[in-house]
N, C-alpha and C. Protein backbone atom coordinates (compact mmCIF):
# COMPACT_ATOMS: atom_id res chain seq x y z
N UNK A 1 16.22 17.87 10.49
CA UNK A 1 14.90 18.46 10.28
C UNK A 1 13.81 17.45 10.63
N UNK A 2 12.76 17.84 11.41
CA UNK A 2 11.69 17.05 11.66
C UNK A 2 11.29 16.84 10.60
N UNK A 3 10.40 15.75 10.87
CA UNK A 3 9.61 15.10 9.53
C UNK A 3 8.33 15.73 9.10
N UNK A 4 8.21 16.36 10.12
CA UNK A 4 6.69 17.49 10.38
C UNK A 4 6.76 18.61 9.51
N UNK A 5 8.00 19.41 9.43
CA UNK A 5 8.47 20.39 8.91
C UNK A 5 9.04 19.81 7.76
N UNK A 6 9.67 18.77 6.98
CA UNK A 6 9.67 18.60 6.02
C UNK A 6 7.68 18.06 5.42
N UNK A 7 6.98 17.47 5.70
CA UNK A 7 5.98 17.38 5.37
C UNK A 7 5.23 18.43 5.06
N UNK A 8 5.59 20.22 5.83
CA UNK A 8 4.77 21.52 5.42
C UNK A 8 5.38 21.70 4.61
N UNK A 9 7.20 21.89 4.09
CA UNK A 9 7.51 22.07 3.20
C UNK A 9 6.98 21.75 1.95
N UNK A 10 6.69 20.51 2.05
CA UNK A 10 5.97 19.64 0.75
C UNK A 10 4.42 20.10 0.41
N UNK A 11 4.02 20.35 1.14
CA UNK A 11 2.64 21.06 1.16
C UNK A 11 2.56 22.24 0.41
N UNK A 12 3.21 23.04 1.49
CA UNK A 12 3.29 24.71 0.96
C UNK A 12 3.47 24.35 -0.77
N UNK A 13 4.66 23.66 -0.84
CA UNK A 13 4.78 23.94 -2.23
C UNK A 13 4.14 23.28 -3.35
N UNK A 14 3.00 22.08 -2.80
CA UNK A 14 1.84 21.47 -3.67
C UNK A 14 1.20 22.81 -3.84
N UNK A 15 0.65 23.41 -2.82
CA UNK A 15 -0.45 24.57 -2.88
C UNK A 15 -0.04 25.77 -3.81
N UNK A 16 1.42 26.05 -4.06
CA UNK A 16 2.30 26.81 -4.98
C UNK A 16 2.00 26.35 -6.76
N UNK A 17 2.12 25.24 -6.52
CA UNK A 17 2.59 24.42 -7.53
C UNK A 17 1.45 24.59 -8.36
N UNK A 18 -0.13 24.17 -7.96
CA UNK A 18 -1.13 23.77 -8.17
C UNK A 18 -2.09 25.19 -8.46
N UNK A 19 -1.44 26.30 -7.99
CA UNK A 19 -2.38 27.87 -8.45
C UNK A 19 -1.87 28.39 -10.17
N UNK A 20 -2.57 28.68 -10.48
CA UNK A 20 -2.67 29.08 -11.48
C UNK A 20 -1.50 29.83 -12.30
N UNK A 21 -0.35 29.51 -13.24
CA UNK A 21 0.65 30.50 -14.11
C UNK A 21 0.51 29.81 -15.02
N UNK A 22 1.88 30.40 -15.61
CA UNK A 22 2.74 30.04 -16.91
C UNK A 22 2.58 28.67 -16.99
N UNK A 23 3.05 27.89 -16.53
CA UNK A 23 3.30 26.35 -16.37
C UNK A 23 2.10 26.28 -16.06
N UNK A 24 1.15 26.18 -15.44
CA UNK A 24 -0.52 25.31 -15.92
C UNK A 24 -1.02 25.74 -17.05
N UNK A 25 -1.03 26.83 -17.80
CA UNK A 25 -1.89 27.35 -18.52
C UNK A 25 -0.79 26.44 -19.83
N UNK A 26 0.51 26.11 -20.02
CA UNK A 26 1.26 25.75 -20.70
C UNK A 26 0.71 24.52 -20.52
N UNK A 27 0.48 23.56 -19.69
CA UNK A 27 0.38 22.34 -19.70
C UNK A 27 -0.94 22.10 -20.27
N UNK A 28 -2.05 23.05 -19.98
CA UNK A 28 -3.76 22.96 -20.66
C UNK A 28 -3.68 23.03 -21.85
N UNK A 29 -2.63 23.57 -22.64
CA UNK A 29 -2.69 23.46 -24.04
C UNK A 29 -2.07 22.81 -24.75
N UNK A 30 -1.26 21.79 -24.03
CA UNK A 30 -0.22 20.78 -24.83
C UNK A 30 -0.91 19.85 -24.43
N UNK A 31 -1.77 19.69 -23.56
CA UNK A 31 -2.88 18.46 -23.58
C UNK A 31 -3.76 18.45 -23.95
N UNK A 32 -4.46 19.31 -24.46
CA UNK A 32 -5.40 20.01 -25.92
C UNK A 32 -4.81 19.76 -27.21
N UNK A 33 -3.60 20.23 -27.19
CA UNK A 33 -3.76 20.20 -28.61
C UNK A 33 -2.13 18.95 -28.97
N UNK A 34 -1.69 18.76 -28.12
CA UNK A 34 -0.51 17.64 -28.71
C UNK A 34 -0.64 16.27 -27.55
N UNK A 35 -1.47 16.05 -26.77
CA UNK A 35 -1.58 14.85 -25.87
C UNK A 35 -0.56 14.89 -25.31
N UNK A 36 -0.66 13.27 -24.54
CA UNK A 36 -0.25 13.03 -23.24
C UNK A 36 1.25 13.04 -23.61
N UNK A 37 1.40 12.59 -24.33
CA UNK A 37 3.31 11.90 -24.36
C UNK A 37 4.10 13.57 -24.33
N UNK A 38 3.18 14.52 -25.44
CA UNK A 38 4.29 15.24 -25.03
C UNK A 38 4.28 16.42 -24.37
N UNK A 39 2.84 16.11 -23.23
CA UNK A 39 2.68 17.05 -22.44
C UNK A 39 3.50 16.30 -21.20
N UNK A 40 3.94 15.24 -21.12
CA UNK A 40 4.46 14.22 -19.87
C UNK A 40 5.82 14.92 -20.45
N UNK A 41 6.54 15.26 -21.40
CA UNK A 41 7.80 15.63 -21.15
C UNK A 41 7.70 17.43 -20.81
N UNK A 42 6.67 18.25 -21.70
CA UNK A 42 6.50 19.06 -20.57
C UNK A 42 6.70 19.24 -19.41
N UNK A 43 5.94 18.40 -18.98
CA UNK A 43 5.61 18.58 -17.13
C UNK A 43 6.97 18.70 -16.70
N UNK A 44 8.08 17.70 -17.19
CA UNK A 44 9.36 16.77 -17.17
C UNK A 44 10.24 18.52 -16.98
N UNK A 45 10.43 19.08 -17.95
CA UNK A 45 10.80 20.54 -17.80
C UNK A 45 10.62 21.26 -16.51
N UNK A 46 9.06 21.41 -16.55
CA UNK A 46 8.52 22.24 -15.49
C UNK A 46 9.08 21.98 -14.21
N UNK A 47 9.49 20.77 -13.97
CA UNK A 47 9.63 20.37 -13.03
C UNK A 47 10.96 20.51 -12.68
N UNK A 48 11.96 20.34 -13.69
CA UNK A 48 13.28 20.78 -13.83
C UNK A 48 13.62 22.38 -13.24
N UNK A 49 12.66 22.72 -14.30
CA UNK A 49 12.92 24.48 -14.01
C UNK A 49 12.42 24.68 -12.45
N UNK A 50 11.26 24.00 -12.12
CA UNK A 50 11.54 24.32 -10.35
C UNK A 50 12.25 23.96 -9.61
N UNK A 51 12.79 23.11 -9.76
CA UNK A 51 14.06 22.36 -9.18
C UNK A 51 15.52 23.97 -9.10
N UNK A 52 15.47 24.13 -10.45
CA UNK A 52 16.62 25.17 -10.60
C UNK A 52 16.20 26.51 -9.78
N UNK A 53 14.74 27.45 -9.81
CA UNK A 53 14.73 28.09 -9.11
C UNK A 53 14.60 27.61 -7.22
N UNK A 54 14.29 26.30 -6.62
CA UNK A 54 14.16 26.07 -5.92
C UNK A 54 15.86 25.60 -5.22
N UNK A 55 16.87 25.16 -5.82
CA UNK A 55 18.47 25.26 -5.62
C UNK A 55 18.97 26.38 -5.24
N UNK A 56 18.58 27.26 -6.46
CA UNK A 56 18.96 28.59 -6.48
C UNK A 56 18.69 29.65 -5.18
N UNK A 57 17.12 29.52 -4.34
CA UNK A 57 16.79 29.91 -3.10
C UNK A 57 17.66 29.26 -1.95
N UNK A 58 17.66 28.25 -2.10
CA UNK A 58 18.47 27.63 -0.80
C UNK A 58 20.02 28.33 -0.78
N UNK A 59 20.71 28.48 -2.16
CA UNK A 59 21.72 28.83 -2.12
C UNK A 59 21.56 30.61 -2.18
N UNK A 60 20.48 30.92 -1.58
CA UNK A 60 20.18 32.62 -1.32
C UNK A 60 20.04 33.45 -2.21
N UNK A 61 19.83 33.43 -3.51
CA UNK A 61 19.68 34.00 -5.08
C UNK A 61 18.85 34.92 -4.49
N UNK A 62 17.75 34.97 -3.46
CA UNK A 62 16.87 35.82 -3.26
C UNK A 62 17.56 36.91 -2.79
N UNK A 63 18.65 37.00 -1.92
CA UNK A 63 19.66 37.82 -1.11
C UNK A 63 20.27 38.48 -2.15
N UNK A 64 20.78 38.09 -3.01
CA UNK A 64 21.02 38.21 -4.18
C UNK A 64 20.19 39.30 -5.10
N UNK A 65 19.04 39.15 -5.29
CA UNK A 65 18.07 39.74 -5.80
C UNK A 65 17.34 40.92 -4.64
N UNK A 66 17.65 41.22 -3.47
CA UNK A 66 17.68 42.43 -2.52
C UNK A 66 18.94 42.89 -2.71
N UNK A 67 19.92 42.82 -2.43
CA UNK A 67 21.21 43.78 -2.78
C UNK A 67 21.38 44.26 -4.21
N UNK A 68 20.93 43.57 -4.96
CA UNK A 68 20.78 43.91 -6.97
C UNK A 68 19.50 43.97 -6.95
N UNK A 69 18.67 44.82 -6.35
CA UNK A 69 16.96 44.61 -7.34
C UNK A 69 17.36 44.98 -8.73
N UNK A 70 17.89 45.13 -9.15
CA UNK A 70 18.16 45.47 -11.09
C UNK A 70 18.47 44.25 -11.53
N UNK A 71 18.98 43.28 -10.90
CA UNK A 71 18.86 42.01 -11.20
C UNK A 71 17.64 41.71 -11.18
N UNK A 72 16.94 41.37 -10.34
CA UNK A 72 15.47 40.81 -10.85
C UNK A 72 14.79 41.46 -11.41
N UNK A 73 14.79 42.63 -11.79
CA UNK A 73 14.01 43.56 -12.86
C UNK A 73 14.36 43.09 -14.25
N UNK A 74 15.73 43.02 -14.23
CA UNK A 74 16.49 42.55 -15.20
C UNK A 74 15.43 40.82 -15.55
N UNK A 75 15.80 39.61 -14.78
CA UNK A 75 15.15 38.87 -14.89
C UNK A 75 13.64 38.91 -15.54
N UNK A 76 13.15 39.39 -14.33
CA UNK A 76 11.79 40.17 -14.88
C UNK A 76 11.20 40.53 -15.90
N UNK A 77 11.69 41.48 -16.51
CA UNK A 77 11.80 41.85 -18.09
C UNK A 77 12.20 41.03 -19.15
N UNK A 78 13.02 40.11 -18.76
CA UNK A 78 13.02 38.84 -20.22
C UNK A 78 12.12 37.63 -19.74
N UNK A 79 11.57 37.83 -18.63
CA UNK A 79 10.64 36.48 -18.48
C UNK A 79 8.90 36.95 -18.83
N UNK A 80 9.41 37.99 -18.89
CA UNK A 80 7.91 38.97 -19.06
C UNK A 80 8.09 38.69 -20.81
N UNK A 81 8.97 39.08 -21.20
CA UNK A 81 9.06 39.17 -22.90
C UNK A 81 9.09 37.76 -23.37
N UNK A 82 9.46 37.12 -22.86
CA UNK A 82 9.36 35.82 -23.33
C UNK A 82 7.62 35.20 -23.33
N UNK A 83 7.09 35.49 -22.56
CA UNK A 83 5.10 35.45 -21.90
C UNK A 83 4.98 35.99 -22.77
N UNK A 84 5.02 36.95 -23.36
CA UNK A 84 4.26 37.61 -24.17
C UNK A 84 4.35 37.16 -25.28
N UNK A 85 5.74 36.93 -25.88
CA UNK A 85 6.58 36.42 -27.57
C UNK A 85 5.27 35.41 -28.01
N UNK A 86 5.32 34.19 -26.69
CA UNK A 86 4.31 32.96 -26.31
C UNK A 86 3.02 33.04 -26.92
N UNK A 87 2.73 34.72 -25.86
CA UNK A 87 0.84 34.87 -26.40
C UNK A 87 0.80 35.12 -27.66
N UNK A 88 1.92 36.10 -28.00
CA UNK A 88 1.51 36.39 -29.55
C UNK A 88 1.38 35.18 -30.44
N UNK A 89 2.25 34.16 -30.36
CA UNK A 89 2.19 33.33 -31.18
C UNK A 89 0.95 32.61 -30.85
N UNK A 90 0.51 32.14 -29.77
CA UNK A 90 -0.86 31.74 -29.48
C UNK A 90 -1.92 32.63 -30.11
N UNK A 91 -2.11 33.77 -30.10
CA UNK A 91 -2.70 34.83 -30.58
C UNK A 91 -3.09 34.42 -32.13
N UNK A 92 -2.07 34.65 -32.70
CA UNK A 92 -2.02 34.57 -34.40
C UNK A 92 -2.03 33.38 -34.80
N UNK A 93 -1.94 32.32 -34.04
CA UNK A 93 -2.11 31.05 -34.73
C UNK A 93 -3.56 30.78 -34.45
N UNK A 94 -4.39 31.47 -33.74
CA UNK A 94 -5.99 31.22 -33.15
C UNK A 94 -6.91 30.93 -34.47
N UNK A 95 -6.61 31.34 -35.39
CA UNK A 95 -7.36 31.17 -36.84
C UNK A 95 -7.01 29.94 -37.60
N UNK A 96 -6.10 29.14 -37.21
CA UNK A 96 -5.87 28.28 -38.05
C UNK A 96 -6.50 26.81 -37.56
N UNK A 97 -6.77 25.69 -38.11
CA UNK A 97 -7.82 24.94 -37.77
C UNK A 97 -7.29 23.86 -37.32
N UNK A 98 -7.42 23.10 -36.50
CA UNK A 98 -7.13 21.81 -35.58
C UNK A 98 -7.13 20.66 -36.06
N UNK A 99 -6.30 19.98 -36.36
CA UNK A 99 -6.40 18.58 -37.05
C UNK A 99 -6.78 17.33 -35.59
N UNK A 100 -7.76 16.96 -35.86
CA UNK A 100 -6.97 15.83 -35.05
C UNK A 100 -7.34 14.16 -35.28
N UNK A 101 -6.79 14.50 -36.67
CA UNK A 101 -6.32 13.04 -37.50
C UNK A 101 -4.78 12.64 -37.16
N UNK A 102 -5.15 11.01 -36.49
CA UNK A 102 -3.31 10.58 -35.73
C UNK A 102 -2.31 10.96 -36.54
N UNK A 103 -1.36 11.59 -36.34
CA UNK A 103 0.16 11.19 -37.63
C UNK A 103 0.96 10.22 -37.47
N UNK A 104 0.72 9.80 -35.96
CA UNK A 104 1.24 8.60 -35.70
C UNK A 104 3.04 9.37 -35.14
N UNK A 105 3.30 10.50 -34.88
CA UNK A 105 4.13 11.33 -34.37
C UNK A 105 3.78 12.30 -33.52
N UNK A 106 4.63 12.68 -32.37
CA UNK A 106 4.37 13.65 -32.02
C UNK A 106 4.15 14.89 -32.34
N UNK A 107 3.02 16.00 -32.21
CA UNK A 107 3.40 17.34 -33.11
C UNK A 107 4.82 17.85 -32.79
N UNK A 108 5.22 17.90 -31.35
CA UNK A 108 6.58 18.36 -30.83
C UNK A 108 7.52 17.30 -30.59
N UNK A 109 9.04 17.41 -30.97
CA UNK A 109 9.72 16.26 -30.19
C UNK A 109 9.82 16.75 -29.00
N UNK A 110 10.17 15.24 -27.95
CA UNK A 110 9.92 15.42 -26.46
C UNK A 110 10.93 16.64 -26.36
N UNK A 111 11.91 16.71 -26.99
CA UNK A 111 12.87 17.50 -26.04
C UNK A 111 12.58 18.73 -26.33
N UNK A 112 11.91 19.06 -27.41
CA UNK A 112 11.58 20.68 -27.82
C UNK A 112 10.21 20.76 -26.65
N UNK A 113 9.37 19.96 -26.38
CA UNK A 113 8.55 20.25 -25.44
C UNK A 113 9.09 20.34 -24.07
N UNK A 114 10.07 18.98 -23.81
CA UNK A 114 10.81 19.65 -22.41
C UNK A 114 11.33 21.27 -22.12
N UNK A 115 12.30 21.46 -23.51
CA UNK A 115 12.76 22.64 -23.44
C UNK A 115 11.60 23.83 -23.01
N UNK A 116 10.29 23.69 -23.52
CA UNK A 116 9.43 24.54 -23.77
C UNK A 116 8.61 24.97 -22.27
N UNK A 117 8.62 23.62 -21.16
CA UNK A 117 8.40 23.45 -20.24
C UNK A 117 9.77 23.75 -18.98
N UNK A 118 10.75 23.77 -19.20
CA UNK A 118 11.52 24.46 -18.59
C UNK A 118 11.66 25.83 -19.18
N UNK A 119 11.68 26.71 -19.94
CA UNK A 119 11.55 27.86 -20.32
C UNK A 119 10.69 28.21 -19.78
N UNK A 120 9.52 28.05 -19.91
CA UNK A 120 8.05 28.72 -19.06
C UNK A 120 8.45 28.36 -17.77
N UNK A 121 9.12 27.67 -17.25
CA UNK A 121 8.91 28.06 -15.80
C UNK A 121 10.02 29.24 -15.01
N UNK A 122 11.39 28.84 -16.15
CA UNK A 122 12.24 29.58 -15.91
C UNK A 122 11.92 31.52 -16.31
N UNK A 123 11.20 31.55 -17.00
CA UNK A 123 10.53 32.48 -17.37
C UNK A 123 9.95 33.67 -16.11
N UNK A 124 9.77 32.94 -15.13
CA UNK A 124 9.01 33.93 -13.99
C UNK A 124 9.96 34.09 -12.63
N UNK A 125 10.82 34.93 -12.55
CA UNK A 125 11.65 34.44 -11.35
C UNK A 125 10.82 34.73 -9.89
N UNK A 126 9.45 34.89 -9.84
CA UNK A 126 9.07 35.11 -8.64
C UNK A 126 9.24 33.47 -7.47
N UNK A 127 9.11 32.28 -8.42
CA UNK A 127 9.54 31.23 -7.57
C UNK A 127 10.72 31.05 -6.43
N UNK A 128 11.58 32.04 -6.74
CA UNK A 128 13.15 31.83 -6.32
C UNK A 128 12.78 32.45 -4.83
N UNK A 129 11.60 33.75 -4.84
CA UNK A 129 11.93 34.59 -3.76
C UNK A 129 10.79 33.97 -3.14
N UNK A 130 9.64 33.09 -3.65
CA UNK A 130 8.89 31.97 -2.95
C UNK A 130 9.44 31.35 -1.97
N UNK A 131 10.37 30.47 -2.59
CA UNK A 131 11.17 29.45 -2.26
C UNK A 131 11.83 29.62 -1.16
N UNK A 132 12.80 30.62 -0.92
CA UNK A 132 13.53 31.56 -0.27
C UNK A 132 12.37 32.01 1.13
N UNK A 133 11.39 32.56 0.63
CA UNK A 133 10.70 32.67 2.26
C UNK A 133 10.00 31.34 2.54
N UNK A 134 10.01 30.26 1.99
CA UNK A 134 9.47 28.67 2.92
C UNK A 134 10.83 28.29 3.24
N UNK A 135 12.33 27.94 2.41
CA UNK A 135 12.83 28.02 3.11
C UNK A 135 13.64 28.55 4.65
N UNK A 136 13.68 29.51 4.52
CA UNK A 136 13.84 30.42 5.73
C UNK A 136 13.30 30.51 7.12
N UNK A 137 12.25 30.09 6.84
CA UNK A 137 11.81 29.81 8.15
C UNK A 137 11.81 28.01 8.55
N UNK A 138 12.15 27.17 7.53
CA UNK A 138 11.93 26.22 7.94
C UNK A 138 12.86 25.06 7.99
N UNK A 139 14.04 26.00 6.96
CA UNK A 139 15.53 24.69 7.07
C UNK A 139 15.92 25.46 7.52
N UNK A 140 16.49 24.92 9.16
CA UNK A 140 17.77 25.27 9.77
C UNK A 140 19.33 25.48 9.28
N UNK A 141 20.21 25.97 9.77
CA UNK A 141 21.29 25.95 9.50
C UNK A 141 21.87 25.02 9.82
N UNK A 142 22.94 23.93 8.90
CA UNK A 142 23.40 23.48 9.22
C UNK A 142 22.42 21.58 8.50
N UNK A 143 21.76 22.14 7.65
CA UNK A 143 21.24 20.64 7.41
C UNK A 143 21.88 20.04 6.34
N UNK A 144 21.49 18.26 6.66
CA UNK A 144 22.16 17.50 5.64
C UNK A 144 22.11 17.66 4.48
N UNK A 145 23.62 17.39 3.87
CA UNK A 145 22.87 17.60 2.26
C UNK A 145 22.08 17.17 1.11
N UNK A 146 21.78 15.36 2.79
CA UNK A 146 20.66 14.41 1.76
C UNK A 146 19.49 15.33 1.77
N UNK A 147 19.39 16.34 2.77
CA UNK A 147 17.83 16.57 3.33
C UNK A 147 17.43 17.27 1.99
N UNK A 148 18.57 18.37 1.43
CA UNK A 148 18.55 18.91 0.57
C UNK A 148 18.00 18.54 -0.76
N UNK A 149 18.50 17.36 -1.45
CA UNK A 149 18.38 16.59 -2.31
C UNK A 149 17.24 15.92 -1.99
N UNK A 150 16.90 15.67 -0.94
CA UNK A 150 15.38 15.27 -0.34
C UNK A 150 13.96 16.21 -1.15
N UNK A 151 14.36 17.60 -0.50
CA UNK A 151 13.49 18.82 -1.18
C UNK A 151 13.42 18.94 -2.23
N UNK A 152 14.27 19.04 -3.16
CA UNK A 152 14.57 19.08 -4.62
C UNK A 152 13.98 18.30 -5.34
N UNK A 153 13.66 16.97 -4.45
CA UNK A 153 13.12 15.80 -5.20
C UNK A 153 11.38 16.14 -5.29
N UNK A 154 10.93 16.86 -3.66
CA UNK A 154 9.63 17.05 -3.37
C UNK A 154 9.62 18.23 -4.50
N UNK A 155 10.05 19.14 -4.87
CA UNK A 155 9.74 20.15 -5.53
C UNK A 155 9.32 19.66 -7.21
N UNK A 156 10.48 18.67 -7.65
CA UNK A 156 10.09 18.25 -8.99
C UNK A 156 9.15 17.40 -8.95
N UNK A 157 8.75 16.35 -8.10
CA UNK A 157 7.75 15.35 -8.20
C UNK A 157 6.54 16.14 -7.84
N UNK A 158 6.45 17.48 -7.31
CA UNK A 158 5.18 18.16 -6.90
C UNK A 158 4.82 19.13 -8.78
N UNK A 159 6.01 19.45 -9.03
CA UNK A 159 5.58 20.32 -10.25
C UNK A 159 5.09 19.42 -11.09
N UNK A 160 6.11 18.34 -11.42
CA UNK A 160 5.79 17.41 -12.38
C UNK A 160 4.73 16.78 -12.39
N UNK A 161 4.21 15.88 -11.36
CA UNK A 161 3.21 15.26 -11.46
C UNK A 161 2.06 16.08 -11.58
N UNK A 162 1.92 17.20 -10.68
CA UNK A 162 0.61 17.74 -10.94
C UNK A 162 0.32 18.15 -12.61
N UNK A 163 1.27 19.26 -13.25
CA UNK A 163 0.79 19.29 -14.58
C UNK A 163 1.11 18.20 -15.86
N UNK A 164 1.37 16.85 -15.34
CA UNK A 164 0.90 15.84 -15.82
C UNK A 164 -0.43 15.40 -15.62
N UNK A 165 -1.18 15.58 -14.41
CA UNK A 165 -2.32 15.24 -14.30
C UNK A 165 -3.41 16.49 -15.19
N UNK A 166 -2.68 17.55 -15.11
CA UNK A 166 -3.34 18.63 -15.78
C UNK A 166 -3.30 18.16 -17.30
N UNK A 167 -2.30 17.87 -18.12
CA UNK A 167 -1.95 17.44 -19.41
C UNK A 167 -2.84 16.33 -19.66
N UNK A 168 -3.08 15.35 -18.44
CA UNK A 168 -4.30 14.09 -18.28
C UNK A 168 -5.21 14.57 -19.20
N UNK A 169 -5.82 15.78 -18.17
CA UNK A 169 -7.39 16.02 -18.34
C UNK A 169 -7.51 16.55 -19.39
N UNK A 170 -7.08 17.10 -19.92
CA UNK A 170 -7.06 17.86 -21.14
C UNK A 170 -6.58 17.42 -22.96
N UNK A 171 -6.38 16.28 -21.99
CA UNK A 171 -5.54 15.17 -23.51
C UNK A 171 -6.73 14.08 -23.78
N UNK A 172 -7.81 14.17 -22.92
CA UNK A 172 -9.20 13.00 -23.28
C UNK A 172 -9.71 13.55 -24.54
N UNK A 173 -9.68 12.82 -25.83
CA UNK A 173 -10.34 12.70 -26.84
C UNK A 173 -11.87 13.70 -26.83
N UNK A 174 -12.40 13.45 -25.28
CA UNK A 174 -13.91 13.90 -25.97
C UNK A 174 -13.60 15.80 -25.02
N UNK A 175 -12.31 15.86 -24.70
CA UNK A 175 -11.97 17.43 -24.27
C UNK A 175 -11.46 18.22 -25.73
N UNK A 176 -10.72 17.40 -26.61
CA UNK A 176 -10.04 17.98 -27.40
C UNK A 176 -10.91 17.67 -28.88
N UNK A 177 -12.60 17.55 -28.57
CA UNK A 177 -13.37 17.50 -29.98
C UNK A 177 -13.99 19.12 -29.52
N UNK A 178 -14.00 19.37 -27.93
CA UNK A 178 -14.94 20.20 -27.33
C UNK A 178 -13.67 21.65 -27.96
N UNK A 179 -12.67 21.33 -27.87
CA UNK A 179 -11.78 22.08 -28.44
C UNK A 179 -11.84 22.88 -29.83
N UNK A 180 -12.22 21.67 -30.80
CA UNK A 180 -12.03 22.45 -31.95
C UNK A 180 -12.78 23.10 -32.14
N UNK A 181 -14.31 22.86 -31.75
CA UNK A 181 -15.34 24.10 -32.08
C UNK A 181 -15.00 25.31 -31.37
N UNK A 182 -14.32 25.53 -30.47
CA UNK A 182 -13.79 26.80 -29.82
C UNK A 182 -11.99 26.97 -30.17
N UNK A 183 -11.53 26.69 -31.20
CA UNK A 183 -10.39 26.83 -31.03
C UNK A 183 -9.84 28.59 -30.81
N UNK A 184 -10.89 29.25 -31.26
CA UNK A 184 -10.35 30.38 -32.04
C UNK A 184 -10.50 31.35 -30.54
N UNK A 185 -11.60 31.26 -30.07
CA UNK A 185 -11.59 32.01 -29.11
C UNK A 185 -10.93 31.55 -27.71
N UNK A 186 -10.33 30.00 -27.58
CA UNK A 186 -10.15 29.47 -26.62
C UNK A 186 -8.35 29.86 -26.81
N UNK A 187 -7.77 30.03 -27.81
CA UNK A 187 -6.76 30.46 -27.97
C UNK A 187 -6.20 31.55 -27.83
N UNK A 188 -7.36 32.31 -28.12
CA UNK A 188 -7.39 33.82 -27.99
C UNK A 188 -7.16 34.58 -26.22
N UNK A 189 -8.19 33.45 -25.79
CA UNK A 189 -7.93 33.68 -24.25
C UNK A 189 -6.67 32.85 -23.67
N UNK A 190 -5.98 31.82 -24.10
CA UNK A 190 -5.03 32.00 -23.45
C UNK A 190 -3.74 32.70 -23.89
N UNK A 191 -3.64 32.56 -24.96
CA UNK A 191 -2.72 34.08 -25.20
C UNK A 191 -2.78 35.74 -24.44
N UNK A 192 -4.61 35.97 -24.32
CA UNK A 192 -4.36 36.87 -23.58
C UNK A 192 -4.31 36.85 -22.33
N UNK A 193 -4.29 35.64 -21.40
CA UNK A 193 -3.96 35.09 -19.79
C UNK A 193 -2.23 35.27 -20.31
N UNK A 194 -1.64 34.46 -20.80
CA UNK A 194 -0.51 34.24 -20.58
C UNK A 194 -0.11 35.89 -21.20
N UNK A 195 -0.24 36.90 -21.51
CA UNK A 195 0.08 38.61 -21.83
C UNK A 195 -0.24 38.85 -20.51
N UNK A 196 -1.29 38.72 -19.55
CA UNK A 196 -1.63 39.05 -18.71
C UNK A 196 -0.55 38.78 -17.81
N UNK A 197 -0.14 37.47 -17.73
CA UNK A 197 0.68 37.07 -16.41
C UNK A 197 2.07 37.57 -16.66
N UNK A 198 2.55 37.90 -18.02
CA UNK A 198 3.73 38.17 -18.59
C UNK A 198 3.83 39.66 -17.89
N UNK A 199 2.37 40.61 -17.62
CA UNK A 199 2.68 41.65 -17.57
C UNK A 199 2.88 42.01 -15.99
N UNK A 200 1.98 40.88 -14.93
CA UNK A 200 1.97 40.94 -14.05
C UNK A 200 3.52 40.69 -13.40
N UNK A 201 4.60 39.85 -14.22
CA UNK A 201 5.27 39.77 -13.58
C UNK A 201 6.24 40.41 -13.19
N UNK A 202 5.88 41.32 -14.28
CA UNK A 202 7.20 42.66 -14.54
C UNK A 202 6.54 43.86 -13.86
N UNK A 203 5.19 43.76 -13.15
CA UNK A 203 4.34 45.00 -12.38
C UNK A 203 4.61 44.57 -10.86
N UNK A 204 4.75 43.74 -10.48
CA UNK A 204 4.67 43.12 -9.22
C UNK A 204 6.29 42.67 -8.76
């Protein structure tokens, strides 16, 4: 594979990576309301979980998902219910009030936030059939299997780092004072973004 065509690969999927779902709107609020450390194992997930739907395309899951569309409906419908389970709990916790006196602990352990960050991404299977049309036109048949492990690497270091930088901005002290005076309604809206995208994914 040219180096040209691995370089759009890497692109396309910054520009993927970097629009708006589950996984940014997940990362804006674990850097709001639990900081950097354990929005950095977040990201750590997210990045995992693209990795898995991005394997999964190369090895044709999308082909997969045209001969079974009841499979991805199937998919569909628990990644949709899972978005939503999310908002509600975002929803109903919108009334309750924001500490942000140190405990000197994380609110989440890393791995319940990793987990939480691979779930949300695994959550939306539209990545797989993403993945599946950049691949397709752009890895040949017949490529190495470093090249492979090459991509995999661009896919997690593109998810990861970006909503670490997102978890950045949102983990500054004077973002998360601007926070508490809006907790109620700022919660409110992303619970109802993340209902929104839950519903979009099971409409589309």
């Amino acid at each position: 594979m040219a180096i040209s065509m691995f370089l759009a690969i890497a692109f396309l999927h910054f520009m993927a990576a970097i629009s708006p779902g589950p996984a940014v709107l997940m990362s804006v609020r674990t850097g709001l309301t639990e900081g950097m450390r354990t929005g950095t194992a977040l990201a750590a997930g997210i990045g995992v979980g693209g990795v898995i739907w991005a394997a999964a395309a190369l090895f044709g899951l999308a082909l997969v998902f045209e001969i079974a569309p009841a499979l991805l409906t199937g998919f569909k419908v628990l990644g949709a219910g899972y978005l939503l389970w999310m908002a509600w709990k975002m929803w109903r916790s919108a009334g309750e009030p924001f500490d942000l006196t140190p405990t000197g602990a994380p609110p989440r352990s890393l791995r319940a936030a990793f987990m939480l960050g691979l779930t949300t991404q695994l959550s939306n299977p539209k990545p797989a059939v993403m993945f599946s049309a950049i691949f397709a036109g752009t890895v040949p048949p017949g490529t190495s299997w470093l090249i492979y492990l090459a991509l995999l690497g661009v896919v997690f270091f593109n998810e990861a780092v970006w909503n670490v930088l997102v978890v950045r901005v949102f983990s500054f002290e004077r973002t998360k004072r601007g926070y508490v005076g809006m907790k109620s309604t700022i919660d409110r809206c992303f619970g109802g973004l993340l209902a929104v995208l839950g519903i979009k994914i099971v409409a589309t």
